[in-house]
C-alpha atoms as a PDB file:
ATOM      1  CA  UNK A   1      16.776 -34.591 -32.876  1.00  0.00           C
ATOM      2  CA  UNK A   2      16.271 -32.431 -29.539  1.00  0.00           C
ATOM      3  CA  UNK A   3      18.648 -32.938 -26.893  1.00  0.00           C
ATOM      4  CA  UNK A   4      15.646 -33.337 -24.562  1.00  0.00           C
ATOM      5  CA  UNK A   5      13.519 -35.667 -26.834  1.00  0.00           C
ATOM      6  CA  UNK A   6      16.012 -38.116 -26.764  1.00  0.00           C
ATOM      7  CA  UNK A   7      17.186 -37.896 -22.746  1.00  0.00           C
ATOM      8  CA  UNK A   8      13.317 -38.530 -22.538  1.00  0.00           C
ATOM      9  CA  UNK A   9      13.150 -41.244 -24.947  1.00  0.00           C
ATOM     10  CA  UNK A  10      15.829 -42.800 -22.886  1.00  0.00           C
ATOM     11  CA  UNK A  11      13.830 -42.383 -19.869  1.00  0.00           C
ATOM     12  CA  UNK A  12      11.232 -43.737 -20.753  1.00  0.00           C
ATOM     13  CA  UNK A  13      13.001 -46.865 -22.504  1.00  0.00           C
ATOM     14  CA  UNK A  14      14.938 -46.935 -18.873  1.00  0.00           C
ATOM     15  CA  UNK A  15      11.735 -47.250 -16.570  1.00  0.00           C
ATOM     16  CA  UNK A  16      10.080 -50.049 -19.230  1.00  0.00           C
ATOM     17  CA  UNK A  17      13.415 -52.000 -18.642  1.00  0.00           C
ATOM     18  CA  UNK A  18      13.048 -51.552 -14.955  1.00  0.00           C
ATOM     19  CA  UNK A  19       9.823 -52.684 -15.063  1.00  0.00           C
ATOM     20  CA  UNK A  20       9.793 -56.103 -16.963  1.00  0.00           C
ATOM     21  CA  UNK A  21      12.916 -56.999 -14.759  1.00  0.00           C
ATOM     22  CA  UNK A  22      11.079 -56.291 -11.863  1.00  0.00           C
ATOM     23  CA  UNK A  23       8.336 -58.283 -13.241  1.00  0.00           C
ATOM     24  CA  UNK A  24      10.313 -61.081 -14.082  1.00  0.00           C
ATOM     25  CA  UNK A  25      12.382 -61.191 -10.707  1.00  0.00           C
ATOM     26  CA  UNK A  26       8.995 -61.028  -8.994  1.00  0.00           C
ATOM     27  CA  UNK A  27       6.698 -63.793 -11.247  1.00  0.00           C
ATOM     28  CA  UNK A  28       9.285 -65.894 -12.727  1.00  0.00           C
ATOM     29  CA  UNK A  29      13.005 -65.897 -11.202  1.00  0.00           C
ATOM     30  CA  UNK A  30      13.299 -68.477  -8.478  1.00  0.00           C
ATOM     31  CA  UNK A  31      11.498 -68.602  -5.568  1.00  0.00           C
ATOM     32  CA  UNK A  32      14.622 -67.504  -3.429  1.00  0.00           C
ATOM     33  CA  UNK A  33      15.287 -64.567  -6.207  1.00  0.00           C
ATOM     34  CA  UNK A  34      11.461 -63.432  -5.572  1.00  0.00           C
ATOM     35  CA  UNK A  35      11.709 -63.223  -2.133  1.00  0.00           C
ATOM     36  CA  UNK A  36      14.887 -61.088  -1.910  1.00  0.00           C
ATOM     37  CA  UNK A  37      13.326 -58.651  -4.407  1.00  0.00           C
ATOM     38  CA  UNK A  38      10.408 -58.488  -2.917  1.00  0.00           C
ATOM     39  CA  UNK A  39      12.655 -57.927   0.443  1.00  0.00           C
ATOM     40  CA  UNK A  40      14.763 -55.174  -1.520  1.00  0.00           C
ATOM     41  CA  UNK A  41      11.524 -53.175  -3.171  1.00  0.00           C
ATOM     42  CA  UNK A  42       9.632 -52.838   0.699  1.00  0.00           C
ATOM     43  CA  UNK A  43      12.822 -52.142   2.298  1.00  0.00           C
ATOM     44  CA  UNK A  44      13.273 -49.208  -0.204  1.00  0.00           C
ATOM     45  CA  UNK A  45      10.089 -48.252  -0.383  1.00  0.00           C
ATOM     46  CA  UNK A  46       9.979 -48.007   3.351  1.00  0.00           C
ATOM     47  CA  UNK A  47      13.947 -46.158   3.617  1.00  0.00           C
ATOM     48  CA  UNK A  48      12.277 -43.618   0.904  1.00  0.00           C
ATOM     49  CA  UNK A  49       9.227 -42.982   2.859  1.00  0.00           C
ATOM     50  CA  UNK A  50      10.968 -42.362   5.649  1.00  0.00           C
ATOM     51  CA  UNK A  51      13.331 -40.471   4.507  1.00  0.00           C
ATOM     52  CA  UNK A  52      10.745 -38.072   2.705  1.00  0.00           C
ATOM     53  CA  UNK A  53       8.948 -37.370   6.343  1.00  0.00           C
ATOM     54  CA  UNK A  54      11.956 -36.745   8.379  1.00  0.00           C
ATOM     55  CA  UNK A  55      12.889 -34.555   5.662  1.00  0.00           C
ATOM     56  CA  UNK A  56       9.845 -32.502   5.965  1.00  0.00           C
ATOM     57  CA  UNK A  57       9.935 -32.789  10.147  1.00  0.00           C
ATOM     58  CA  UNK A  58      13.322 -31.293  10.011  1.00  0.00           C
ATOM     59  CA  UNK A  59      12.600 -28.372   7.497  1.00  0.00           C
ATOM     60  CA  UNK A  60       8.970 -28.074  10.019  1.00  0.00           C
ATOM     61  CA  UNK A  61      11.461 -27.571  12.808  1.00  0.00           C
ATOM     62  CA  UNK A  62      13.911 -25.068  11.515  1.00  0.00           C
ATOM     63  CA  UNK A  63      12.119 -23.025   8.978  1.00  0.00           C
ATOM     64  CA  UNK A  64      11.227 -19.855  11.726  1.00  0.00           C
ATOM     65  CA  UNK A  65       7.412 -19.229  11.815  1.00  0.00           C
ATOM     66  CA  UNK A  66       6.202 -16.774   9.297  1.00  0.00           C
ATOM     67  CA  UNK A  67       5.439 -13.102  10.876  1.00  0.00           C
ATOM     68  CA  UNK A  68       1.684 -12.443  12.200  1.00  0.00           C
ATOM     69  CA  UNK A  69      -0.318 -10.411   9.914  1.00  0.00           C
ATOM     70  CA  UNK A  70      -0.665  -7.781  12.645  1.00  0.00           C
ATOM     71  CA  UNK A  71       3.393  -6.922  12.448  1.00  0.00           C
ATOM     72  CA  UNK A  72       2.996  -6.776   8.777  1.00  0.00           C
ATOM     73  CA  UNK A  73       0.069  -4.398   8.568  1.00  0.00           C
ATOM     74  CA  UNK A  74       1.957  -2.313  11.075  1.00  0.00           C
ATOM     75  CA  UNK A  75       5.466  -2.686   8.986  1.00  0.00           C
ATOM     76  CA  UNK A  76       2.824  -1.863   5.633  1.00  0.00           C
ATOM     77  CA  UNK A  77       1.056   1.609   7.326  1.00  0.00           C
ATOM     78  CA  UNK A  78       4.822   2.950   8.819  1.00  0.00           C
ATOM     79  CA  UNK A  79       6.045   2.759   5.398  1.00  0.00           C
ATOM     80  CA  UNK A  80       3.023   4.450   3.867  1.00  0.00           C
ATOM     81  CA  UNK A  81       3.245   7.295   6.233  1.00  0.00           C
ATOM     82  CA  UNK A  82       6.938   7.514   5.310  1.00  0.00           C
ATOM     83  CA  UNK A  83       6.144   8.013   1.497  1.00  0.00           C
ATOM     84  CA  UNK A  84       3.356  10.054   2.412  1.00  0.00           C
ATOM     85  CA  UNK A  85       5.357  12.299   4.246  1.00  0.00           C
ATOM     86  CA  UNK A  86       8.058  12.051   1.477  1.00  0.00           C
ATOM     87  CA  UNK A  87       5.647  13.497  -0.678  1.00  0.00           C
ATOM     88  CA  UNK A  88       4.503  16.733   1.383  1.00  0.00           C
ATOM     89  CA  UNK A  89       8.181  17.178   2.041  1.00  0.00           C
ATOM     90  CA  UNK A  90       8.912  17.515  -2.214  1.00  0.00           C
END
């Protein structure tokens, strides 16, 4: 069998077991149990979501702005006048 058939197999079989023990620790555990997993999911759903837009606010803030189309039609023409005059020069 494919090395990558079977990591996904196992994936798969992974998230189902994550979900019907999330299910259970939601619906049937304790009432205490429920709670705290219901505490644990929002506070890493909220941690992730977070995380995800600071993430892009930081690479917003030090990525440097792309060039203006102006400088790169200018950068564009100079370099076809340089082959052009490459050309009359062979």
């Amino acid at each position: 069998m494919n090395r990558d058939k079977i990591i996904g197999i196992g994936l798969v079989g992974g998230a189902a077991l994550v979900i019907l023990i999330v299910l259970y620790l939601l619906f049937l555990a304790p009432e205490w149990i429920q709670l705290f997993t219901l505490k644990v999911i929002v506070t890493l759903a909220v941690l992730a979501l977070a995380g995800i837009v600071g993430w892009i606010g930081y690479t917003l803030a030090t990525t440097p702005p792309p060039k203006p189309i102006e400088e790169i039609e200018k950068e564009i023409e100079e370099e076809l006048k340089k082959l052009e005059q490459e050309q009359k020069g062979k």
